[in-house]
Protein backbone atom coordinates (compact mmCIF):
# COMPACT_ATOMS: atom_id res chain seq x y z
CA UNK A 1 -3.65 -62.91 47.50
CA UNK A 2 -0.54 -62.70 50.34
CA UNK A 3 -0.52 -59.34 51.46
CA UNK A 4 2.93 -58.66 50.53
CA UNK A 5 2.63 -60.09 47.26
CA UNK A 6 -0.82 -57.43 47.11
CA UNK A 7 2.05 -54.42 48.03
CA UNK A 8 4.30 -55.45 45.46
CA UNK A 9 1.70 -55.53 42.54
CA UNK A 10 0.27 -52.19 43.69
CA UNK A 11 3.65 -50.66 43.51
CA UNK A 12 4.49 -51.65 40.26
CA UNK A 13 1.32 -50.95 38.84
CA UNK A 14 2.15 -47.59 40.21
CA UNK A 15 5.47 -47.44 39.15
CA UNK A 16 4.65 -48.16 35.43
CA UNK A 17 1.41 -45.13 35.89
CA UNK A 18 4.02 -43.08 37.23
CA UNK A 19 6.35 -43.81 34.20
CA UNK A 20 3.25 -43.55 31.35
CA UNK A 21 2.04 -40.23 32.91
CA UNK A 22 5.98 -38.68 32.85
CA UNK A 23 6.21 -40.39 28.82
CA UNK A 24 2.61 -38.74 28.09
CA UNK A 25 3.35 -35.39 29.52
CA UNK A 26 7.22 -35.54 27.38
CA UNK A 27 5.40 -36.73 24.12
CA UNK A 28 3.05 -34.10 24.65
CA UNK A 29 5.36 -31.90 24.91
CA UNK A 30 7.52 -32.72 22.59
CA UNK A 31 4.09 -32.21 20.05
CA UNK A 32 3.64 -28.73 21.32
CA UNK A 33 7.19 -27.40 21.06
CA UNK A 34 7.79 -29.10 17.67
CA UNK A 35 4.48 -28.74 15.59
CA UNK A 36 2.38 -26.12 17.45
CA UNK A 37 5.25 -23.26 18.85
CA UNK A 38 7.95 -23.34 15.96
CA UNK A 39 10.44 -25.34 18.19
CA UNK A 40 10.43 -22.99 21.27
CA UNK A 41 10.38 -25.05 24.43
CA UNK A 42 7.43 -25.78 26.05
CA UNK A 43 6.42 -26.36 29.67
CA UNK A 44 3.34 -27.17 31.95
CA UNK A 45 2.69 -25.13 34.81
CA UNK A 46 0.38 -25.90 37.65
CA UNK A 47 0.57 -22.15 38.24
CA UNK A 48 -2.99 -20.36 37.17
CA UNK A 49 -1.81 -16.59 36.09
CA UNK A 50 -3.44 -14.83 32.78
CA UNK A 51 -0.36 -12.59 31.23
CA UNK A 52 -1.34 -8.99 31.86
CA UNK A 53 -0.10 -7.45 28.48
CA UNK A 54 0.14 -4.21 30.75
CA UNK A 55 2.98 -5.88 32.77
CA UNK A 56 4.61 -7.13 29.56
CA UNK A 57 7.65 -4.66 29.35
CA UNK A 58 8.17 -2.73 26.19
CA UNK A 59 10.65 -4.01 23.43
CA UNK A 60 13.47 -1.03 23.98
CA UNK A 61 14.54 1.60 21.39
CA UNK A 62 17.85 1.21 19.66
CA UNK A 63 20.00 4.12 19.11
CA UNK A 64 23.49 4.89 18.58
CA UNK A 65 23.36 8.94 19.10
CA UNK A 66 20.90 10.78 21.83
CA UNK A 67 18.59 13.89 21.37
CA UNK A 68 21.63 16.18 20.10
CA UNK A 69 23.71 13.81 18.06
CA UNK A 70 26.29 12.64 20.25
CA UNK A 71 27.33 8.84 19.77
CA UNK A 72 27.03 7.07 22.78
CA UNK A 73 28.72 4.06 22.85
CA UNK A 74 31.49 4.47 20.08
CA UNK A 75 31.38 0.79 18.82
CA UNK A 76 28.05 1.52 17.58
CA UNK A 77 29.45 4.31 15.19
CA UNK A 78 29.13 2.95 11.54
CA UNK A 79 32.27 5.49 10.94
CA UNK A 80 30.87 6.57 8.03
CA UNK A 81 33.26 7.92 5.52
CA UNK A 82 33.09 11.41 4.42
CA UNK A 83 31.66 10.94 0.92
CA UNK A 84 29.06 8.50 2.08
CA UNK A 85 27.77 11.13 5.70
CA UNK A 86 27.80 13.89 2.84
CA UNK A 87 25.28 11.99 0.58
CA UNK A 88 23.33 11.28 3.65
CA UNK A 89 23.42 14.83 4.85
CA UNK A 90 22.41 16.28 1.14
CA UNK A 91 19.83 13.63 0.28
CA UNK A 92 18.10 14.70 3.74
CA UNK A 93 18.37 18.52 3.18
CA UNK A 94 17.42 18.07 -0.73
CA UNK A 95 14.64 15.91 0.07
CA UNK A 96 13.08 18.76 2.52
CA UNK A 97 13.93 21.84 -0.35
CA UNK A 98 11.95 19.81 -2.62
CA UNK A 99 8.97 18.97 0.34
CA UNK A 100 8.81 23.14 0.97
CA UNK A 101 8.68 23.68 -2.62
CA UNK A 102 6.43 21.25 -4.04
CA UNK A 103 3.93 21.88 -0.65
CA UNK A 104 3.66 25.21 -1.80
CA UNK A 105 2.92 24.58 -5.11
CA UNK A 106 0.31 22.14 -3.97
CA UNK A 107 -1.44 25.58 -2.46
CA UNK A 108 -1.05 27.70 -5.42
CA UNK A 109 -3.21 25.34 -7.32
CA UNK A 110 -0.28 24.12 -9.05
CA UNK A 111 -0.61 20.60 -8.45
CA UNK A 112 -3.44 18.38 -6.78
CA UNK A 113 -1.96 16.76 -3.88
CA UNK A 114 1.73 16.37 -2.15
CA UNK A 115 3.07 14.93 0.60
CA UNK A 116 6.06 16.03 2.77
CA UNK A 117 8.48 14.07 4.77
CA UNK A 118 9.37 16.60 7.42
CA UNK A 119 10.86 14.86 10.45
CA UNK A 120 11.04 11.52 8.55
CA UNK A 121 14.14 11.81 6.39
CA UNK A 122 16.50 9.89 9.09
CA UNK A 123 14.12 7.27 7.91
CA UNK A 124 14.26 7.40 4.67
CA UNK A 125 18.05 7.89 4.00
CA UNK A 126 19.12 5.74 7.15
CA UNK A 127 17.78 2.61 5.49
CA UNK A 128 17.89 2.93 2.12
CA UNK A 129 21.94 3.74 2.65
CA UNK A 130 21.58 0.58 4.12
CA UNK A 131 20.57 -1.53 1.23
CA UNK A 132 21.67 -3.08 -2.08
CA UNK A 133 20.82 -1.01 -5.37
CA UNK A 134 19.33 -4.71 -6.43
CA UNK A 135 16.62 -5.09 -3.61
CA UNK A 136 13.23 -4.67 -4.36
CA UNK A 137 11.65 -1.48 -2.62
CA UNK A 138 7.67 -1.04 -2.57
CA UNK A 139 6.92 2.18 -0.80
CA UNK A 140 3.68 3.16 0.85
CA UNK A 141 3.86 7.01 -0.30
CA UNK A 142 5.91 9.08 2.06
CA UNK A 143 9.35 6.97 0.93
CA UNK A 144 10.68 10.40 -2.06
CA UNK A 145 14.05 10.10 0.11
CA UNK A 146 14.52 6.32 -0.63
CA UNK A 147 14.28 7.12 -4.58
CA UNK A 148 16.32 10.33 -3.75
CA UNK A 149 19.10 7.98 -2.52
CA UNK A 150 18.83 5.60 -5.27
CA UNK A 151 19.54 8.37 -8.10
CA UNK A 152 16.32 8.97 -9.44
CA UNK A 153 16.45 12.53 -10.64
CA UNK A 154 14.17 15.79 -9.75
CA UNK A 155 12.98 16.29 -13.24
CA UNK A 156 11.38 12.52 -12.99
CA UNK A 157 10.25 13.98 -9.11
CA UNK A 158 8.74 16.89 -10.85
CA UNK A 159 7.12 15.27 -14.09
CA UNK A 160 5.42 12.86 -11.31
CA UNK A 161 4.02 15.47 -9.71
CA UNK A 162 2.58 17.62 -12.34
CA UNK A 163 1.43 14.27 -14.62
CA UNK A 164 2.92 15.60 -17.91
CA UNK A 165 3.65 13.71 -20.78
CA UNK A 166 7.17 12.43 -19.62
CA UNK A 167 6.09 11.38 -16.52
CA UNK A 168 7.36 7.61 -16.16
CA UNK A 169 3.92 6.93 -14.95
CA UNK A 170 2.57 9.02 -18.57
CA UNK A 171 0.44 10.88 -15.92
CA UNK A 172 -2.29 8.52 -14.99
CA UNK A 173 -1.35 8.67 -10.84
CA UNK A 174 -1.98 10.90 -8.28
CA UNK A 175 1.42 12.98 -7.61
CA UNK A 176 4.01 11.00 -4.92
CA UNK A 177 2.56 8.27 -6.61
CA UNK A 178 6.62 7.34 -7.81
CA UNK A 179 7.67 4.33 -9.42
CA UNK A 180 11.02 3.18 -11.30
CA UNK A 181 12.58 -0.31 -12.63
CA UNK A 182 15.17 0.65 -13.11
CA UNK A 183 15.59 1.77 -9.53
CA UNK A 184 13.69 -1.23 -8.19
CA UNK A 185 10.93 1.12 -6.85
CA UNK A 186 7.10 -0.59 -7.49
CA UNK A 187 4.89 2.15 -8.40
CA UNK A 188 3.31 3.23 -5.33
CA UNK A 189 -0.39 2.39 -4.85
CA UNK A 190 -2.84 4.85 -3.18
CA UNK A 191 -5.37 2.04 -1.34
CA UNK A 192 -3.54 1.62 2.21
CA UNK A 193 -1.61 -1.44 2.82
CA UNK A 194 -2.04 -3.07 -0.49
CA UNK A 195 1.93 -3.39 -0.95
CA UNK A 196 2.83 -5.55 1.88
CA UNK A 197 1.21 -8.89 0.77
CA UNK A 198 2.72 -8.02 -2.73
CA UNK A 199 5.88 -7.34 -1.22
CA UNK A 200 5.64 -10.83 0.55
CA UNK A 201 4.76 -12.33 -2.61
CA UNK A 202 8.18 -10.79 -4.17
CA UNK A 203 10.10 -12.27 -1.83
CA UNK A 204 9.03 -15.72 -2.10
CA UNK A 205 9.70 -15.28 -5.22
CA UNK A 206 13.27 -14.76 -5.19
CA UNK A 207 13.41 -17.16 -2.89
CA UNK A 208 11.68 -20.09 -5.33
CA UNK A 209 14.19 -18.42 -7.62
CA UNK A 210 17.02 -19.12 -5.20
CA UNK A 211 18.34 -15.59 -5.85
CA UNK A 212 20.00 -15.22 -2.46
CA UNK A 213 21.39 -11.95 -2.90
CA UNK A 214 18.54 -9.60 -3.34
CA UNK A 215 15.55 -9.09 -0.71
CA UNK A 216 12.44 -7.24 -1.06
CA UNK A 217 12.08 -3.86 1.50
CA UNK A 218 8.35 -3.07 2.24
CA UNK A 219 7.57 0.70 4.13
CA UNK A 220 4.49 1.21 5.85
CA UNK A 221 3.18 3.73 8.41
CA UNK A 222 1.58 2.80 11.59
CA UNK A 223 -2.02 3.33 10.31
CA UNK A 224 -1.32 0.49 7.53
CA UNK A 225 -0.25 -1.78 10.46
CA UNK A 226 -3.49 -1.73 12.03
CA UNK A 227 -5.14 -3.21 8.82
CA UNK A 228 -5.77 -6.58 7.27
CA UNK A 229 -3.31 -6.75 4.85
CA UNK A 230 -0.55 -6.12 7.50
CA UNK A 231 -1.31 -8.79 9.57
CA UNK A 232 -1.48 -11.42 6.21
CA UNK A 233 1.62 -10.64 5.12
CA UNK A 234 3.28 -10.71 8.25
CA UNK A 235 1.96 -14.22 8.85
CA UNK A 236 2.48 -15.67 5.15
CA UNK A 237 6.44 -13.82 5.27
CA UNK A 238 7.19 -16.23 8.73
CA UNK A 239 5.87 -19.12 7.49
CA UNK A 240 7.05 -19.12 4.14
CA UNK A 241 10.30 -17.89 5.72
CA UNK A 242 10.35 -15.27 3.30
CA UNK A 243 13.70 -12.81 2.18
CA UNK A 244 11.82 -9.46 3.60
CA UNK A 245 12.04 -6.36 5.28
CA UNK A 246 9.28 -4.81 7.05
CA UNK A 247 9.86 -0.96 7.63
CA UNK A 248 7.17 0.55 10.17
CA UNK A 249 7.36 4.19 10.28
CA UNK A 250 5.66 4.68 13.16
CA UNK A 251 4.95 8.86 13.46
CA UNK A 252 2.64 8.83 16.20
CA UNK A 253 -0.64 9.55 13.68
CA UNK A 254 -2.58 8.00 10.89
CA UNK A 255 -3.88 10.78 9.38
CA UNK A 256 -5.78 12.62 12.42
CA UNK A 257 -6.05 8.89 14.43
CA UNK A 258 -2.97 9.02 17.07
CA UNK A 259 -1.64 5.49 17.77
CA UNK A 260 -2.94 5.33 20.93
CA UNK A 261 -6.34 4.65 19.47
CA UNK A 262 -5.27 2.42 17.00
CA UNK A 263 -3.69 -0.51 18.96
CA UNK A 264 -3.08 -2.04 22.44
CA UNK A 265 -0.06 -3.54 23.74
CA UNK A 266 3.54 -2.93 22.27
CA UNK A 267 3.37 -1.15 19.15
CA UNK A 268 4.42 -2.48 16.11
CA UNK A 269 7.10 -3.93 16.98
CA UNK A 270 5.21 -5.83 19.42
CA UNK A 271 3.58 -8.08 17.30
CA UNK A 272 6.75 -9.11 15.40
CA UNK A 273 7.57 -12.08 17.58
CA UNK A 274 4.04 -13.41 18.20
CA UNK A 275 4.14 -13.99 14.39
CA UNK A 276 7.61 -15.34 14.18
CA UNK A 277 9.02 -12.15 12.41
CA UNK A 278 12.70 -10.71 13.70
CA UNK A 279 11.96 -7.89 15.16
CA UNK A 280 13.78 -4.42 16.27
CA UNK A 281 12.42 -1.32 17.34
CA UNK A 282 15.10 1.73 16.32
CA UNK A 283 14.88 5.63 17.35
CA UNK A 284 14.15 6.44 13.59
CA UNK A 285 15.49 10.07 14.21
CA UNK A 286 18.90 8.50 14.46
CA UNK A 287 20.15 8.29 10.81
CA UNK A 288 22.77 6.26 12.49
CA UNK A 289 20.58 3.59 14.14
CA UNK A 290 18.63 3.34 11.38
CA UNK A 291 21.55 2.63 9.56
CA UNK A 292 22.93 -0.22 11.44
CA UNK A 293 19.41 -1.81 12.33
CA UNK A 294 18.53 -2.33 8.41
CA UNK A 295 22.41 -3.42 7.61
CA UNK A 296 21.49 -6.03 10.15
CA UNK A 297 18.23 -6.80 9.32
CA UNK A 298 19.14 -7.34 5.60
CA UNK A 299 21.96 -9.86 6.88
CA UNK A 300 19.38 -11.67 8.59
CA UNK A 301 16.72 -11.23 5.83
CA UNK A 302 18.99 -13.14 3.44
CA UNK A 303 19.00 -16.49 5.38
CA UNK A 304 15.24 -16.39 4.31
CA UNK A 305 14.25 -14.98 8.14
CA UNK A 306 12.18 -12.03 7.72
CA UNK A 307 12.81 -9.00 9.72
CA UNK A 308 10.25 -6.45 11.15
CA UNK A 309 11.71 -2.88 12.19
CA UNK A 310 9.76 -0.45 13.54
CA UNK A 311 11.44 2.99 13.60
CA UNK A 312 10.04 5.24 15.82
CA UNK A 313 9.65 9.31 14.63
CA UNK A 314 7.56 11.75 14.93
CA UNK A 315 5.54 13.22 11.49
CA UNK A 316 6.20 17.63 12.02
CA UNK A 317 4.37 17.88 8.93
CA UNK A 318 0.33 17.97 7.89
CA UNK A 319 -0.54 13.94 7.00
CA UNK A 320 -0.86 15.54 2.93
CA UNK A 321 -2.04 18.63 1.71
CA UNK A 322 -5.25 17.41 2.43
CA UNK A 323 -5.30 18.06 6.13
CA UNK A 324 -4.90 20.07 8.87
CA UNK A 325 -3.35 18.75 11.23
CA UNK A 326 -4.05 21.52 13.80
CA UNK A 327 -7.15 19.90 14.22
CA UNK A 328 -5.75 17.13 16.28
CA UNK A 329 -2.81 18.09 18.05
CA UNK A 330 -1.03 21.45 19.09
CA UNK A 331 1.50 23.44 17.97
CA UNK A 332 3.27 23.55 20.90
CA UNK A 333 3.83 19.60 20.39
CA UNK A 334 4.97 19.89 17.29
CA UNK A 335 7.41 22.77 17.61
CA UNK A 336 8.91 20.45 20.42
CA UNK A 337 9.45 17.74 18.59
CA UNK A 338 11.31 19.71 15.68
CA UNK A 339 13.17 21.20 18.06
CA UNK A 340 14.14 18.51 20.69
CA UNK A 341 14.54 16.09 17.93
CA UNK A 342 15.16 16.54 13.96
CA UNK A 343 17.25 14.20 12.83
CA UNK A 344 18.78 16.17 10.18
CA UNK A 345 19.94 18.33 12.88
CA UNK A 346 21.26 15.70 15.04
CA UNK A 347 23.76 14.21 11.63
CA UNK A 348 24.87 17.87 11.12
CA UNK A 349 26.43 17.09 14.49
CA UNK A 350 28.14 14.00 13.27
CA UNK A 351 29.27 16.23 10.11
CA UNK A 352 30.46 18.89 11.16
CA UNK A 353 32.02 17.87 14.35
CA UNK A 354 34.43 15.48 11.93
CA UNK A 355 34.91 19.12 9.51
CA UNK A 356 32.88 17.65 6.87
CA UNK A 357 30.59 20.77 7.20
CA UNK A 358 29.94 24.31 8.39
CA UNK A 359 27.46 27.17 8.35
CA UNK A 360 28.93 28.00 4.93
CA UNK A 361 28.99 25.15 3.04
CA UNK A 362 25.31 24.85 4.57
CA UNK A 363 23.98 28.41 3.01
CA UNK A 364 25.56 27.47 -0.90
CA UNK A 365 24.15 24.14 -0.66
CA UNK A 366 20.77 25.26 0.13
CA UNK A 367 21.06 27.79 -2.17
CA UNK A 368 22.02 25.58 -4.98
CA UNK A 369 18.98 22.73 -4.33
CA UNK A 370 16.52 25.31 -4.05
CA UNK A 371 17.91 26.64 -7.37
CA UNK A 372 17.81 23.08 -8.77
CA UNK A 373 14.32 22.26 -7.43
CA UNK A 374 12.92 25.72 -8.80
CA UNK A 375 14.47 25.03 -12.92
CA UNK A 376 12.89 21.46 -12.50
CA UNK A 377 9.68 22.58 -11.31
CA UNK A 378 9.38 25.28 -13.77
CA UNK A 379 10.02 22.87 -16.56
CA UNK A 380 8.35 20.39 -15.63
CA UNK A 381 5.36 23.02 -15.11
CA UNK A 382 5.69 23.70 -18.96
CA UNK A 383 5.85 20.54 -20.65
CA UNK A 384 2.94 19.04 -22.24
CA UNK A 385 0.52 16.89 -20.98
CA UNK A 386 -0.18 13.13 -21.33
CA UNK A 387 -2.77 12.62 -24.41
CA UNK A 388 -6.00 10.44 -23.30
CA UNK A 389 -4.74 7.26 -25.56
CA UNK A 390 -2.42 6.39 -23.07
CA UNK A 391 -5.11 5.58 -20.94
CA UNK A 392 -5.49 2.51 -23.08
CA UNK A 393 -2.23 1.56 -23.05
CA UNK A 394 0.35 -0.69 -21.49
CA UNK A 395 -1.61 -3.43 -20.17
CA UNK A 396 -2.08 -5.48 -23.11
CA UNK A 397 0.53 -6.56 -25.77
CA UNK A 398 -2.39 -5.66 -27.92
CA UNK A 399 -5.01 -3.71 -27.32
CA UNK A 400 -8.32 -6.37 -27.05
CA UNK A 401 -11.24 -4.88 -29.19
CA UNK A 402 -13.46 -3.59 -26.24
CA UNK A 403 -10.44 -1.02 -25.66
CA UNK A 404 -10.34 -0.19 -29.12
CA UNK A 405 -14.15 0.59 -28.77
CA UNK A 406 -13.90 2.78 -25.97
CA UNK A 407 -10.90 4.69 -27.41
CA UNK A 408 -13.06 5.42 -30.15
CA UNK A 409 -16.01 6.29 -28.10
CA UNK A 410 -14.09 8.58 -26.61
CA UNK A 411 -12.40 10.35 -29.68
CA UNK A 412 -15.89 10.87 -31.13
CA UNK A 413 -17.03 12.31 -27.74
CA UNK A 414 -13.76 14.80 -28.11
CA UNK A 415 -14.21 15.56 -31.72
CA UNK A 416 -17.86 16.33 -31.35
CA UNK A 417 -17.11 18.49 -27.79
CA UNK A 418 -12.95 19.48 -28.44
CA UNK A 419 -13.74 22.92 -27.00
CA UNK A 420 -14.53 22.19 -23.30
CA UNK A 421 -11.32 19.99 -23.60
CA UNK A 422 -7.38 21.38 -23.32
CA UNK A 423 -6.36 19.53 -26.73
CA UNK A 424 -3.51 22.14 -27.48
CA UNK A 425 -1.81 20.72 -23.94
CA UNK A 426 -1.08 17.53 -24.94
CA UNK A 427 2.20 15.97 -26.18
CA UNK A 428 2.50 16.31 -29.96
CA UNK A 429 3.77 12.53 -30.16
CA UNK A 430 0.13 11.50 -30.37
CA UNK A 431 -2.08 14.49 -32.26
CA UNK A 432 -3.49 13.06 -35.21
């Protein structure tokens, strides 16, 4: 072949590589941004670097006041109005008479088990302010402020707690163990984590239902994050593209376990975005952050984009009556935390610097919750008790014949041994 005509075949055989290598790499591309990364653009690098996740910086704490409760930037303010900052400020303080009261009783043998909420209450009130009476709430067990917000009264608080026979729940759950319909509260369960696939499964379900108004709210603590369940449900709620809330209260401890042996890399919030979740990190001791990062996130949540917030706070109390948390960390850390950083001291601020509140109105409203708390409790101390039937109830529209069997089994075992048994404590609805 003429040399020339050799050059000219050479370079258009290398002209039409060139051309299927640059159409291979775009297709390819194209593939990985569209099918394999949810649409986020894609690119090859000839570069060879592993990520360091120790170099990766840290997704950044939204707030809207500092330590003390001064707003920062004023076009963060929600500007609450004074009825609404009230109801925040009272459902906070109320929520922390009842914790004292109820913890003590817990120690006088009163009741079995209780769990406070101290240091947690811009949490609780922050978000549920936040929210529509009509969305779905399922609580992990330290959520009594989010029910407190949403009406539901201390004598159904106090029935809860001491299991008697008007308890919603007709006594058959461990106290804090709330739940409410009509409030849109799922009964709380006590195995850890078990409510956020539920939750997920909720919110698909409005969403197959087209109800676009309502979303479903799911708390957890940073302990449940660390578990199975978490990590399923945040998977199935991005790619369903699910109508949901995930609220991480993250209080530096699961149980005795501080976070820093639970995970690596960022937090919770952290592994919002590898999943596909929305994701904001908020200084939960800011009632006002809190506040505006749920508003948001339920905005968002209703285009079917689910939303993970991780609200970072610090638990001053024991993890439940159950432990001592002396054990695993000092006093001297925990004393600095209440004191550098309560959030029901950093909204007084907000209150009273607008003369919403002062010293006085502080010392008759404490006086009158603690007054309230103490005629519930001491009611709720007196009424009767659930009767064993309603052990076999409400599962069954009607009660399948092994039931039947065991209900009589166990009326014969009571008849034949009533007096190691407290019959005269239980509700008269159901004495034969």
């Amino acid at each position: 072949m003429h040399r020339a005509l050799l050059h000219v075949t050479r370079r258009a055989a290398a002209v039409r590589n060139l051309a299927s290598t640059v159409e291979g790499d775009a297709f390819r591309l194209n593939e990985y941004s569209s099918k394999y990364l949810g649409h986020r653009k894609a690119a090859f690098t000839e570069k060879l670097e592993i990520i360091n996740a120790d170099d990766t910086p840290a997704i950044p704490i939204y707030r809207v006041t500092n330590a003390v409760g001064d707003v920062i930037d004023k076009s963060q303010d929600p500007n609450f109005d004074e009825e609404t900052a009230l109801k925040m400020y009272k459902t906070m303080t109320q929520l922390n008479i009842m914790d004292r009261i109820l913890y003590d009783s817990q120690r006088q043998g009163r009741i079995s088990f209780y769990m406070t909420s101290f240091g947690e209450e811009g949490n609780h009130v922050g978000s549920a302010a936040a929210l529509d009476a009509n969305d779905l709430i399922y609580g992990q067990y330290r959520e009594a402020g989010v029910l407190l917000w949403r009406g539901y009264s201390m004598e159904n608080f106090m029935n809860q707690c001491y299991g008697n026979a008007d308890d919603l729940g007709k006594g058959r759950q461990m106290p804090m163990h709330f739940g409410t319909k009509e409030r849109n509260f799922v009964t709380i369960s006590s195995p850890l984590t078990t409510q956020l696939p539920q939750a997920v499964g909720s919110a698909y379900a409005f969403k197959q239902q087209k109800d676009n108004q309502r979303i479903v709210v799911v708390y957890f603590g940073d302990g449940a994050a660390s578990e199975g369940d978490a990590h399923a449900a945040f998977n199935f709620a991005a790619t369903l593209k699910c109508p949901i809330i995930f609220f991480c209260r993250n209080n530096g401890y699961a149980i005795s376990t501080p976070t820093s042996e639970q995970y690596g890399g960022d937090g919770i919030a952290g592994k919002g975005p590898a999943y596909g979740l929305h994701t904001i990190r908020v200084d939960g001791n800011d009632l006002l952050a809190v506040y505006n990062a749920t508003k948001e996130a339920r905005r968002v949540a209703l285009t079917n984009r689910p939303v993970l917030i991780e609200a970072m706070t610090y638990r001053l109390g024991h993890h439940s009556t159950s432990d001592d948390s002396t054990a695993y960390r000092s006093a001297e850390e925990v004393e600095t935390w209440g004191d550098k950083d309560h959030p029901i001291t950093r909204f007084y601020k907000y209150i009273s610097e607008r003369g919403w509140w002062n010293e006085e109105k502080e010392k008759e409203w404490q006086k009158e919750v603690k007054k309230r708390v103490l005629t519930e409790f001491s009611a709720a101390e007196k009424r009767k008790k659930a009767h064993y039937h309603d052990l076999f109830e409400d599962v069954y529209d009607e009660l399948p014949l092994r039931l039947r069997r065991q209900r009589d089994e166990l009326d014969a075992h009571i008849a034949e041994y009533k007096e190691h048994y407290p019959l005269e404590g239980l509700h008269e609805k159901h004495q034969k």
